[in-house]
Every structure is written in structure tokens, then in C-alpha cells.
C-alpha atoms as a PDB file:
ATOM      1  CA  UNK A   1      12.171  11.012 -20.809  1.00  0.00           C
ATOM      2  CA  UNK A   2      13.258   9.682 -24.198  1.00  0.00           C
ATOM      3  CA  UNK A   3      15.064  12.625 -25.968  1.00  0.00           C
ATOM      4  CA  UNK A   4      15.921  14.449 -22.965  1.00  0.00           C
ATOM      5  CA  UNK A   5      19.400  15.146 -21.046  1.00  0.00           C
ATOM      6  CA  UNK A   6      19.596  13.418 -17.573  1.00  0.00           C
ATOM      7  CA  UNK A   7      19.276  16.185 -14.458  1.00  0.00           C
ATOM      8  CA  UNK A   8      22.302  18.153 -13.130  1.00  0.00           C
ATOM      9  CA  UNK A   9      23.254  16.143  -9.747  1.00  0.00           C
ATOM     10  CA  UNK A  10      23.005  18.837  -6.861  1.00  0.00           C
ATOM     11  CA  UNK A  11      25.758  16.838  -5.262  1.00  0.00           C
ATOM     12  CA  UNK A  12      28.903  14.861  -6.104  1.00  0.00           C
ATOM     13  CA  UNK A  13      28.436  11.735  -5.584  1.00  0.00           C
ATOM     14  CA  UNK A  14      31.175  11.094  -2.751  1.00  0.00           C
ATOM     15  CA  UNK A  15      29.476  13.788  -0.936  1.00  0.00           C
ATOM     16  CA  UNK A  16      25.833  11.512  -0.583  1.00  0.00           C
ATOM     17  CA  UNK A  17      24.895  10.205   2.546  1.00  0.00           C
ATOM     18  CA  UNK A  18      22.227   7.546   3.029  1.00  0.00           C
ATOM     19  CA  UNK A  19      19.298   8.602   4.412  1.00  0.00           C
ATOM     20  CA  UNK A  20      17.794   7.881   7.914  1.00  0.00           C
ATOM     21  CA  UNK A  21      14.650   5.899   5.967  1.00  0.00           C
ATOM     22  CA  UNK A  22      17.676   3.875   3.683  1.00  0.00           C
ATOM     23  CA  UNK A  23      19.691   3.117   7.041  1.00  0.00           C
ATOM     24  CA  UNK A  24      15.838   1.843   8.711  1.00  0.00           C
ATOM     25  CA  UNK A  25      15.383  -0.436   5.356  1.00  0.00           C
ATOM     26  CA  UNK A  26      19.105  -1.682   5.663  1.00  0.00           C
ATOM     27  CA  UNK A  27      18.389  -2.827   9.224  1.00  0.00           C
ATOM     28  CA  UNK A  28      14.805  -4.543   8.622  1.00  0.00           C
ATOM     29  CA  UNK A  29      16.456  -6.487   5.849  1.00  0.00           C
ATOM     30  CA  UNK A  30      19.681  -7.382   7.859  1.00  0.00           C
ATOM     31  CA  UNK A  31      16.975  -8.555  10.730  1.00  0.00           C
ATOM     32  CA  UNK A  32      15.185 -10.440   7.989  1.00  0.00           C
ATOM     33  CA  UNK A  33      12.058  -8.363   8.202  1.00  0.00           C
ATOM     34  CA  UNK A  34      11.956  -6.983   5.197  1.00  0.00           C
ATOM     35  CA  UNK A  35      12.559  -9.155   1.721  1.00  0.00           C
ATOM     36  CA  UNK A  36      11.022  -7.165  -0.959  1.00  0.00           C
ATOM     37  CA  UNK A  37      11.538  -3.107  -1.605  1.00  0.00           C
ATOM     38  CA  UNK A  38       9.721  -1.623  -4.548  1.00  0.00           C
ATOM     39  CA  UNK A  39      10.804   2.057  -5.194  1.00  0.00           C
ATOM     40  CA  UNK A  40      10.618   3.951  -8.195  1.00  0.00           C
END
């Protein structure tokens, strides 16, 4: 992407929500399922 402008957001940011998959991931790491996340 060197060179190029960053992406119109579609949404302000105080508008986002989490999603259902974030809020899963959130609760397997609270129950200390999940240690490692990888995204890109």
C-alpha cells in the first residue's frame, strides 16, 4: 500500500459495534481458552 491514501471508513467510529465472532474470542480468552489470536 506504500504511496496510497488509507480507505474512506463506511462508519464513524463511535458508531462500531463488535462483532458476534469478537464478543466469542473475548469470552474464550476471559475463560482462558484461548491465548494466542493471529488476524491480519
Amino acid at each position: 500500500r506504500a504511496g496510497k491514501d488509507l480507505p474512506e471508513a463506511s462508519l464513524p467510529f463511535h458508531r462500531a459495534m463488535p462483532s458476534l465472532t469478537h464478543m466469542a474470542l473475548v469470552q474464550l480468552e476471559k475463560a482462558g481458552i484461548l491465548k494466542f489470536l493471529i488476524s491480519q
